[in-house]
Structure formats: structure tokens, C-alpha cells
Protein backbone atom coordinates (compact mmCIF):
# COMPACT_ATOMS: atom_id res chain seq x y z
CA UNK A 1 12.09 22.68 16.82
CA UNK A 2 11.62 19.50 18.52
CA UNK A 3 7.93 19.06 17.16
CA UNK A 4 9.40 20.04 13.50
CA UNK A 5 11.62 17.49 14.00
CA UNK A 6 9.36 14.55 15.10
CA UNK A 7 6.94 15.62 12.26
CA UNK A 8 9.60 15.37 9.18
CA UNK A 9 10.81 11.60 10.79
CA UNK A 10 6.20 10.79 11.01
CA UNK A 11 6.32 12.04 7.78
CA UNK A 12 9.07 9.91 5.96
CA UNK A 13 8.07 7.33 8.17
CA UNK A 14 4.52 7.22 6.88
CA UNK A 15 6.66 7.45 2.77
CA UNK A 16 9.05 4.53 3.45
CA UNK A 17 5.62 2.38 4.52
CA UNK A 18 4.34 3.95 1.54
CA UNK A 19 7.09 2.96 -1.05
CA UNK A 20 7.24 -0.27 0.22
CA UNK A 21 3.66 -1.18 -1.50
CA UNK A 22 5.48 0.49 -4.66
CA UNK A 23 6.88 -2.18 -6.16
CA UNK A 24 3.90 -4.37 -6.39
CA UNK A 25 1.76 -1.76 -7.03
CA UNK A 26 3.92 -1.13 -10.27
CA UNK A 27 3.98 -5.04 -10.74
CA UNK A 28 0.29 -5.37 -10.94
CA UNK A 29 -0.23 -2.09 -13.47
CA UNK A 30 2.67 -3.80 -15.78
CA UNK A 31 1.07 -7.63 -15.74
CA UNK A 32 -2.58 -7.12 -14.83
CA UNK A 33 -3.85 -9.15 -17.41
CA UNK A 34 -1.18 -12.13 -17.33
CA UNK A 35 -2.81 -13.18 -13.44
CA UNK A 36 -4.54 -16.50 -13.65
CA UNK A 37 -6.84 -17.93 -10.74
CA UNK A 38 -4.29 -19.22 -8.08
CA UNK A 39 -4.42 -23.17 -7.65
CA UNK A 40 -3.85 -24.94 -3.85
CA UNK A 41 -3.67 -21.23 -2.35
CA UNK A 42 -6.24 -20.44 0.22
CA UNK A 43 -7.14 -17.45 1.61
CA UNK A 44 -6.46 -17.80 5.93
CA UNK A 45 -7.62 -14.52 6.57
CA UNK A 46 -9.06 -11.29 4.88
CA UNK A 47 -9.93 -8.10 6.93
CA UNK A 48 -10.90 -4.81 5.26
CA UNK A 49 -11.65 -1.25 7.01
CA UNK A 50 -12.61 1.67 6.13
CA UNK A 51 -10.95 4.89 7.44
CA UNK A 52 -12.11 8.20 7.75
CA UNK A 53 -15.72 7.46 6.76
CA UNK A 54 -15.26 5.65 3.84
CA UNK A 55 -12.18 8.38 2.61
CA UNK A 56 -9.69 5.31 1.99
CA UNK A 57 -9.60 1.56 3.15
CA UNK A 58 -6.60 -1.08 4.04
CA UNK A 59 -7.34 -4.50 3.09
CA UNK A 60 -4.91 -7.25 4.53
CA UNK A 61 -4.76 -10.72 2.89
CA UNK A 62 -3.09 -14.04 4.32
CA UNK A 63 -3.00 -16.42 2.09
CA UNK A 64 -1.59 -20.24 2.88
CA UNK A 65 -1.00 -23.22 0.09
CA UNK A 66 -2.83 -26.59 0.91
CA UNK A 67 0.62 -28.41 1.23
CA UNK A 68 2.16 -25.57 3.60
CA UNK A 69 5.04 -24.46 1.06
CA UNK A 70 4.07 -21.49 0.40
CA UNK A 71 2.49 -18.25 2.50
CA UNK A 72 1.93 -15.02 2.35
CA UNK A 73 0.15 -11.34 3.46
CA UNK A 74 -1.07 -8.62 0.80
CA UNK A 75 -1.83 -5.09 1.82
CA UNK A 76 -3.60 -2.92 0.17
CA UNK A 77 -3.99 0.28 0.73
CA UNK A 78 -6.26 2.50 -1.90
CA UNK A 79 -9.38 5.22 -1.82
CA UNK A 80 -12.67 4.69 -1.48
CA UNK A 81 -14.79 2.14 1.03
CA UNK A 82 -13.52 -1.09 1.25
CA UNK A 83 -14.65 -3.98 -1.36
CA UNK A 84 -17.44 -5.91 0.16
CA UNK A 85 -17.70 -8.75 -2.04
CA UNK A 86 -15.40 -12.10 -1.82
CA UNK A 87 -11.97 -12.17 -2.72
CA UNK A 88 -10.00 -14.09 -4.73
CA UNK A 89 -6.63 -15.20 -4.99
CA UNK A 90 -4.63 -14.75 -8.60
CA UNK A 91 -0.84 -16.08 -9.43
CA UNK A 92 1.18 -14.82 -11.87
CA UNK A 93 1.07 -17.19 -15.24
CA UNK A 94 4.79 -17.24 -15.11
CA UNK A 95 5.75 -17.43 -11.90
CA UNK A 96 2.97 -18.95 -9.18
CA UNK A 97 4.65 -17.70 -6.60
CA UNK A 98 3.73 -14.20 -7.20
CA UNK A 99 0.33 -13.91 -5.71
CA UNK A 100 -2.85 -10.86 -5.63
CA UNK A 101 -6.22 -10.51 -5.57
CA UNK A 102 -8.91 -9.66 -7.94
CA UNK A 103 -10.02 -6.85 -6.56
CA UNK A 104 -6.32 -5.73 -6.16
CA UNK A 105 -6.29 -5.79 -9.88
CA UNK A 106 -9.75 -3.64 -10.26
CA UNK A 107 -8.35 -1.14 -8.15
CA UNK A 108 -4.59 -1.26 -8.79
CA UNK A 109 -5.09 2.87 -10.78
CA UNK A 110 -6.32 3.74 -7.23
CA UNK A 111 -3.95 2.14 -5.18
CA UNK A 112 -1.58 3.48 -7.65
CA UNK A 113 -2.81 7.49 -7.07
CA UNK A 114 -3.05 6.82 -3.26
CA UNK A 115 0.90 5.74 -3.02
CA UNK A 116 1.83 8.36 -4.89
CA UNK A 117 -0.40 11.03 -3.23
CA UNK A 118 0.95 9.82 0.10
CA UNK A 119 4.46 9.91 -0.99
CA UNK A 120 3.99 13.26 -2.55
CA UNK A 121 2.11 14.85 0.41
CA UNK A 122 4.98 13.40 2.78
CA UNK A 123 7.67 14.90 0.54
CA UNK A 124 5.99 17.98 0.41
CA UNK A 125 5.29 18.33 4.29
CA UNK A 126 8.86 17.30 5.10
CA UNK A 127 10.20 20.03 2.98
CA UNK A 128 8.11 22.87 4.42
CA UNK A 129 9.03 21.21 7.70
CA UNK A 130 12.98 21.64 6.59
CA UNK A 131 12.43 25.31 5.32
CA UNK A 132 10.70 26.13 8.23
CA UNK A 133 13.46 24.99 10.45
CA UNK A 134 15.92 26.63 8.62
CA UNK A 135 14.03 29.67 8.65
CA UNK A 136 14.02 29.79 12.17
CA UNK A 137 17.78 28.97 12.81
CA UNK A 138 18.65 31.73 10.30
CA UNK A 139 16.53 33.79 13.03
CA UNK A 140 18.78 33.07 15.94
CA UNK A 141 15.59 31.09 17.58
């Protein structure tokens, strides 16, 4: 019961990190095309790795204006190996402060499908987790 437990709080664990990337996810699908190259941003550092032999990749981004006003970290998460080409930083036309990459863009259907996949396959292991555990207390175990 214990193990059930831990497993259902790993699993909406893993969904709240998951829905958390949501949002700009959904930003990026909705105003793809209205990103511009950003101006006095700089990337500070970019690491990408692959998991699971290429199966998916997490890309982390910190980004740092030339005056110091404004800073930032992307993460990416998304199928596939992990982009091996340079990187570079877009703003949104209307509002600078919103900040991605290009290849976040170019892959922004995939990161879409792996957030949703991850969310899904959480929510779907938690509740076989929950019916299993009520299965077992109806049992008398």
C-alpha cells in the first residue's frame, strides 16, 4: 500500500512538472510566427541531453540582456535527440519580454505531444494506482 502510495504522489509529481511547461508550450503553438530575433539578449548557457538513447531530450536555456534587466531559463522538454545546431534567441513582437528559441518553435508539435503524453500516462498510472488500492481495501488487505 505504501509503494502504491509513493507511486501515485511520483506520478503527479512528474504531471505538475509537466503542466508547468503547458502554458508556454500553448503560447508558442498560438504565436509561432509573431517571434522576431531577440535584440541585447544573450544566450549564458545552453545544455542539451539526450535520454534514453536518443528516446527524448531536455534542453535548458539561460539567457541574460547586455544591460542586466532582464534574465531568464527555458526548458524544453520534447522527443527525439537533442538539436545539435546553434540556438537562437526570439522575443515576442509585442511584448520583448517574452523570450524562446528557434528550435523551440521547430519543435513546439513535439514538445506539445510529449506534455501531453506525460500528463496522460501520469493520469492514467495514478488511476490504476487508486483502483488498485481500493481494490485491495475492499479485500480486507
Amino acid at each position: 500500500m505504501i509503494r502504491a502510495a509513493i507511486g501515485v504522489i511520483a506520478a503527479l509529481g512528474g504531471m505538475v512538472l509537466m503542466l508547468q511547461d503547458a502554458p508556454r508550450v500553448l503560447f508558442d503553438i498560438l504565436h509561432a510566427n509573431e517571434f522576431v530575433e531577440a535584440r541585447g539578449l544573450e544566450i549564458t548557457e545552453a545544455e542539451c541531453t539526450n535520454w534514453n538513447i536518443a528516446m527524448f531530450d531536455h534542453c535548458k536555456i539561460a539567457y541574460q540582456s547586455s544591460d542586466g534587466t532582464q534574465s531568464g531559463q527555458l526548458d524544453d522538454w520534447r522527443f527525439g535527440s537533442a538539436p545539435s545546431g546553434l540556438i537562437q534567441l526570439m522575443q515576442w513582437r509585442d511584448d520583448p519580454t517574452v523570450v524562446t528559441t528557434d528550435v523551440s518553435l521547430d519543435t513546439v508539435t513535439n514538445r506539445l505531444v510529449f506534455v501531453v503524453t506525460l500528463v496522460a500516462g501520469g493520469l492514467l498510472f495514478a488511476l490504476g494506482l487508486v483502483m488498485k488500492m481500493t481494490r485491495r481495501m475492499r479485500a480486507g488487505y
